[in-house]
Structure formats: C-alpha cells, structure tokens
Protein backbone atom coordinates (compact mmCIF):
# COMPACT_ATOMS: atom_id res chain seq x y z
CA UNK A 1 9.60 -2.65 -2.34
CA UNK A 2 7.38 -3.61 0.75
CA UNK A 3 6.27 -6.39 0.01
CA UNK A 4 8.64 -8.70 -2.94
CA UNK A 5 11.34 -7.74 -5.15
CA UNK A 6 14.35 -9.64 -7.33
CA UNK A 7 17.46 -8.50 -5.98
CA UNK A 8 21.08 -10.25 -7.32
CA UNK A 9 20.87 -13.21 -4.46
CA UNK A 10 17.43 -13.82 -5.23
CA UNK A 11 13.68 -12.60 -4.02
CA UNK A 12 13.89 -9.65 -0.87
CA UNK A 13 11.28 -7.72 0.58
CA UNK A 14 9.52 -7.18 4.19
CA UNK A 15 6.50 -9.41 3.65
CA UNK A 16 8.33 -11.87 1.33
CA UNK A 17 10.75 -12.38 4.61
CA UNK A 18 7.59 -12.75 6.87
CA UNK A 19 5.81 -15.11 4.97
CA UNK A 20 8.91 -17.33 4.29
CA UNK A 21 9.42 -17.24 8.15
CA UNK A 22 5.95 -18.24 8.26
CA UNK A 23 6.61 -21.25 5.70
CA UNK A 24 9.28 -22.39 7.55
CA UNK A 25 7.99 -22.37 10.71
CA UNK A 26 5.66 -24.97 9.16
CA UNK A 27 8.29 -26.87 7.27
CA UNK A 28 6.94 -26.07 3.84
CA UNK A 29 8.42 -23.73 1.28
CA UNK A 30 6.20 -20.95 0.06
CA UNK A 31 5.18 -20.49 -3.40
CA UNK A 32 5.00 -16.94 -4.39
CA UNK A 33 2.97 -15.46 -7.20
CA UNK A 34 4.02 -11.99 -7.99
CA UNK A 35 0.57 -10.01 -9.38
CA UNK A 36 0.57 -7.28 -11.07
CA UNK A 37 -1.56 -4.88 -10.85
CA UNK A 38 -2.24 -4.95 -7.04
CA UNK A 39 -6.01 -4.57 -7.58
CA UNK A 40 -5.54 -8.07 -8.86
CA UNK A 41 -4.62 -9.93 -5.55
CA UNK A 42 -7.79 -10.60 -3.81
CA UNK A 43 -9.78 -11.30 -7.36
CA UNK A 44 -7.08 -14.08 -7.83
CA UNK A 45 -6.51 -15.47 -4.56
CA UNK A 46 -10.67 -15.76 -4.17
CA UNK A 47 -10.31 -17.67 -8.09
CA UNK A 48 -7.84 -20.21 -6.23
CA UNK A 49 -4.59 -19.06 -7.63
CA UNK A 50 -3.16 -19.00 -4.11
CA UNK A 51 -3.35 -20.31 -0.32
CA UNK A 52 -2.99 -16.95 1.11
CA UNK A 53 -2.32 -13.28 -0.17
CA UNK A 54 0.56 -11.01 1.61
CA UNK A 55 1.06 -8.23 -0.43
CA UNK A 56 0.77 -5.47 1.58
CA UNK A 57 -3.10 -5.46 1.90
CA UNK A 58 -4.88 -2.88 4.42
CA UNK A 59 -8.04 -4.60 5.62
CA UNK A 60 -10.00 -1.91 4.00
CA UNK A 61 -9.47 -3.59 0.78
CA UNK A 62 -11.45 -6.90 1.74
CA UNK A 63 -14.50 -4.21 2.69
CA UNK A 64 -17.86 -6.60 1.43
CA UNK A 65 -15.50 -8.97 0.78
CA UNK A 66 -15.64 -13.33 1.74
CA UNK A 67 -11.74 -12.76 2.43
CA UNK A 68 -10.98 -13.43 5.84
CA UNK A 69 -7.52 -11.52 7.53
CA UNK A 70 -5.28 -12.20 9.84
CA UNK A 71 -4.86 -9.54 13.06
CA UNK A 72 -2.63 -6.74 11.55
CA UNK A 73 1.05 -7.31 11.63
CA UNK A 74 1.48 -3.50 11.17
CA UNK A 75 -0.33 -0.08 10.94
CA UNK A 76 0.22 2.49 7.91
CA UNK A 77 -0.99 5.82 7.23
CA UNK A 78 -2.35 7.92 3.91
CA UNK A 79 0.20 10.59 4.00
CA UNK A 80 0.49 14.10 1.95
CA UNK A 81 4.47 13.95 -0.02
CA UNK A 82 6.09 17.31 -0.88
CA UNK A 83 9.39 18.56 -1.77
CA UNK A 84 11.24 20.39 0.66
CA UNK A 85 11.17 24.17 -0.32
CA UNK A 86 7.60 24.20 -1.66
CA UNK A 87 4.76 25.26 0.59
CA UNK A 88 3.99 23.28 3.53
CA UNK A 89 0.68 21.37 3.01
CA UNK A 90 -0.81 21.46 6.37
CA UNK A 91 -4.42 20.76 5.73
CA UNK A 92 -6.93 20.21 3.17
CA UNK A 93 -7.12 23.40 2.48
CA UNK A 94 -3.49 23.84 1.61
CA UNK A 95 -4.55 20.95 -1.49
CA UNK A 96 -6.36 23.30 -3.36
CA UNK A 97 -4.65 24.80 -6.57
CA UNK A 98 -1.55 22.59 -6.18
CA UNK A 99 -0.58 20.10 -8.86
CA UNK A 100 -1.51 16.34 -7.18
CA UNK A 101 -0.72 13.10 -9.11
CA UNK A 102 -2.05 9.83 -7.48
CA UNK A 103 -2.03 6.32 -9.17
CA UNK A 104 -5.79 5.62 -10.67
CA UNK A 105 -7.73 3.32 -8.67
CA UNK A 106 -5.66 3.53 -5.51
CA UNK A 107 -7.03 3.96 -2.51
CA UNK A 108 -5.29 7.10 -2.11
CA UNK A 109 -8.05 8.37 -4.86
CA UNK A 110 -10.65 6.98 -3.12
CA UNK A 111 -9.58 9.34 0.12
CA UNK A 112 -9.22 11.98 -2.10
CA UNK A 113 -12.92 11.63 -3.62
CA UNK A 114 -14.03 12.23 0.43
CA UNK A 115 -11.97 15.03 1.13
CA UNK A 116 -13.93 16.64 -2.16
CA UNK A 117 -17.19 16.49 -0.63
CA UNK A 118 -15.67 19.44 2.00
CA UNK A 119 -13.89 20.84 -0.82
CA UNK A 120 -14.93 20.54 -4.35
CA UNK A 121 -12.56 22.89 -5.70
CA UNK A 122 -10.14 19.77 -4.81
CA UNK A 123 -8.42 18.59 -8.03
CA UNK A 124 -5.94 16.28 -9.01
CA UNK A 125 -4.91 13.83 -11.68
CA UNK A 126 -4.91 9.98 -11.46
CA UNK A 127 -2.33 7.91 -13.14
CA UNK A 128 -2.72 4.29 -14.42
CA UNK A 129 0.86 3.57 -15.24
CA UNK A 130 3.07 5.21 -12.50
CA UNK A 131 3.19 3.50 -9.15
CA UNK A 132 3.53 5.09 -5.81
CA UNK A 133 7.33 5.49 -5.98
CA UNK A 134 7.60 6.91 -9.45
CA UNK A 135 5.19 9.50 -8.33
CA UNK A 136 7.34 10.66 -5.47
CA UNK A 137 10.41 10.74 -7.75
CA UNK A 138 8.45 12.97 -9.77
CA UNK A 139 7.62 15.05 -6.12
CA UNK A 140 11.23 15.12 -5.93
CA UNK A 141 12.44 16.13 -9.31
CA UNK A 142 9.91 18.64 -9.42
CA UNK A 143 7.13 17.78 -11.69
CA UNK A 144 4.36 17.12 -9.92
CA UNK A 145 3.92 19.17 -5.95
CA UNK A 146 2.25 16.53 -4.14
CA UNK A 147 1.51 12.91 -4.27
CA UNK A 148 -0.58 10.80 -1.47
CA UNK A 149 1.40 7.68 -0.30
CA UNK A 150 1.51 5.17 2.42
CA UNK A 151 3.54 5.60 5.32
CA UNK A 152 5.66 2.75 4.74
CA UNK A 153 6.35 3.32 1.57
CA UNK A 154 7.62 7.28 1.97
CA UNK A 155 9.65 5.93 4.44
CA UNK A 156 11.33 3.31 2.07
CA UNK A 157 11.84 5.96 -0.59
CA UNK A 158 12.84 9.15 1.73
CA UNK A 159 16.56 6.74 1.92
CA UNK A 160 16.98 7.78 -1.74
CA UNK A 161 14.84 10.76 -1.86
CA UNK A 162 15.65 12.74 1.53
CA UNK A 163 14.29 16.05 0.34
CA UNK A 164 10.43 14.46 -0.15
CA UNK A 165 8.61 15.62 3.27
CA UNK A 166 5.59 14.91 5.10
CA UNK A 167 2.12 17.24 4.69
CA UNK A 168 0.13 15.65 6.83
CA UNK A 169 -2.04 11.97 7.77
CA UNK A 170 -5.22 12.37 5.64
CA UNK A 171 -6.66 8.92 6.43
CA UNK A 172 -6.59 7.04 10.11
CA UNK A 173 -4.53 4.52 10.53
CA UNK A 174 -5.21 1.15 8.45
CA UNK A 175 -4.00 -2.25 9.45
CA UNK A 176 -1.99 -4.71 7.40
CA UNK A 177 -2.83 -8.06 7.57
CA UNK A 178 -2.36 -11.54 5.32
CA UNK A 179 -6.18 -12.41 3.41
CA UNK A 180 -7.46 -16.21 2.95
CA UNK A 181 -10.01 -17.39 0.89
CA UNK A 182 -12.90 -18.79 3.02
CA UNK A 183 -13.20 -22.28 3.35
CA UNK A 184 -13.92 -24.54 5.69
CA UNK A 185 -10.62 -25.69 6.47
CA UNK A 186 -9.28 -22.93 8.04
CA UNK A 187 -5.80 -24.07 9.78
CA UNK A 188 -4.23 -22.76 7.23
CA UNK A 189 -5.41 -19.28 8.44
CA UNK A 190 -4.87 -20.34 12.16
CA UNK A 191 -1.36 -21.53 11.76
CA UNK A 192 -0.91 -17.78 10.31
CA UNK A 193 -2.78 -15.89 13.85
CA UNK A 194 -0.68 -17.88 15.36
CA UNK A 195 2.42 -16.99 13.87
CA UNK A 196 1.68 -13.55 13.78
C-alpha cells in the first residue's frame, strides 16, 4: 500500500505517484513491473528487468550489493505493534513470552535474530505467506500479540485498525531511497538525485 496498488481509476500508491512525477518530469512514461515477493526486486532489477527499482527499499537492503541509491526520499523505523488493552511492550524485555509473528525473511527477522543475542529466551514465529498488514490485522483481531512493522506502514493501517499501538523503535532509523543497476551510463540515476 506504500509503494503500488490497483485501485478502480487505475494504479495508486506513494512511490508509484513519485516515480510517475519523476517520469514526467522527463517526458517519458514509466513502465512499472509489480514483483512479488519483495526479496525479488534487486535480484531482478540487477538481471535487467528494469531501469530503476522504487519499491519501498531501505538502503540496508543493497548492503554488499553493486546497486547504487539515490539520497533517501524518506526515513522509516522497525516498530513493536500491539493491541490496545494488552501489555505495553516497552523494551526487549517486555518480548519475552509473548506470542510474535513476523513475515519470514523480512528484515524485521533479521532485527529480531540481534536482539536474541541479549536475550535468547526471545522467540517468535516467521511467516512466509502473510505480509506485514495481514499480520497486524491478526494484532488487531487478537491472534497473534505483537508483530514488528515499518513505520510507514503502521501508520497506513492504524486508519483502519485504530486500536493497533506502538511498543517501541527497535531498529534506528533506515532511509528509503530508489536503487539502479550500475552501469556506466549513469544519467539515468542523476536525473533521479536531481529530482529528488
């Protein structure tokens, strides 16, 4: 819902709207390739499937990577979701016995895996079919008392969902930012610091 989505009138979505500013600012139209799954973007866009990748990328992602990114056009945050009239997670600590669902291979599990080298009591269960927001519907219906999510994203789904609340930050900020292949050509990539 950040990033591209099918509504009635056609394709919607933060960082579809940025890039097709960005396309017409160059008088071209963009081409967009949805991918599914995310982990998929980079692998794809470094085969040549694409010009450019916007899909909600923190520059963490690229780590070791030949990608090249643009300056950040915004800042997110790992944040702890819980349901309003369960314990307040304040800390770490407050993780420990409580049921945690996380999408597998996220970097929310990767955040996770760091906070268990202070605590290895830390448990929690990764899921490789629900995405971020059907794990904070399940925070919100009940089933599951915590979920890790990006910032932008809880505050998307808090519209629909206003009882979710906010634990705490358990990762620094992280900057999102547009990734292009390398190349020598590279005014592709300008045109897009530019723009940003």
């Amino acid at each position: 819902p950040t990033t591209y989505f099918e509504i009635p009138e056609g394709p919607a979505g933060f960082e579809y709207d940025l890039v097709k500013a960005f396309a017409d600012s160059l008088g071209v139209r963009a081409k967009m390739i949805p991918v599914i799954p995310p982990d998929d973007v980079l692998p794809r866009l470094l085969q040549g499937e694409g010009d450019m990748a916007a899909a909600g990328l923190t520059t963490r992602e690229g780590r070791g990577g030949p990608v090249r990114f643009t300056p950040p056009y915004q800042q997110i945050r790992q944040q702890v979701v819980y349901r309003l009239g369960t314990p307040w997670p304040k800390t770490p600590q407050d993780l420990l016995r409580r049921n945690i669902e996380v999408p597998a291979g996220s970097r929310h599990v990767d955040r996770l895996n760091e906070l268990r080298q202070k605590h290895p009591e830390l448990k929690w269960t990764e899921s490789p079919d629900k995405t971020p927001e059907a794990l904070m519907q399940m925070v919100w219906e009940g089933l599951v008392d915590i979920t890790i999510a990006d910032s932008h994203l809880i505050s998307l789904n808090r519209q629909y969902f206003p009882e979710l609340m906010l634990g705490f930050n358990i990762q620094d900020a992280e900057d999102l930012a547009w990734a292009f292949p390398p190349g020598r050509d590279d005014s592709l990539y300008q045109a897009a610091v530019l723009f940003l």
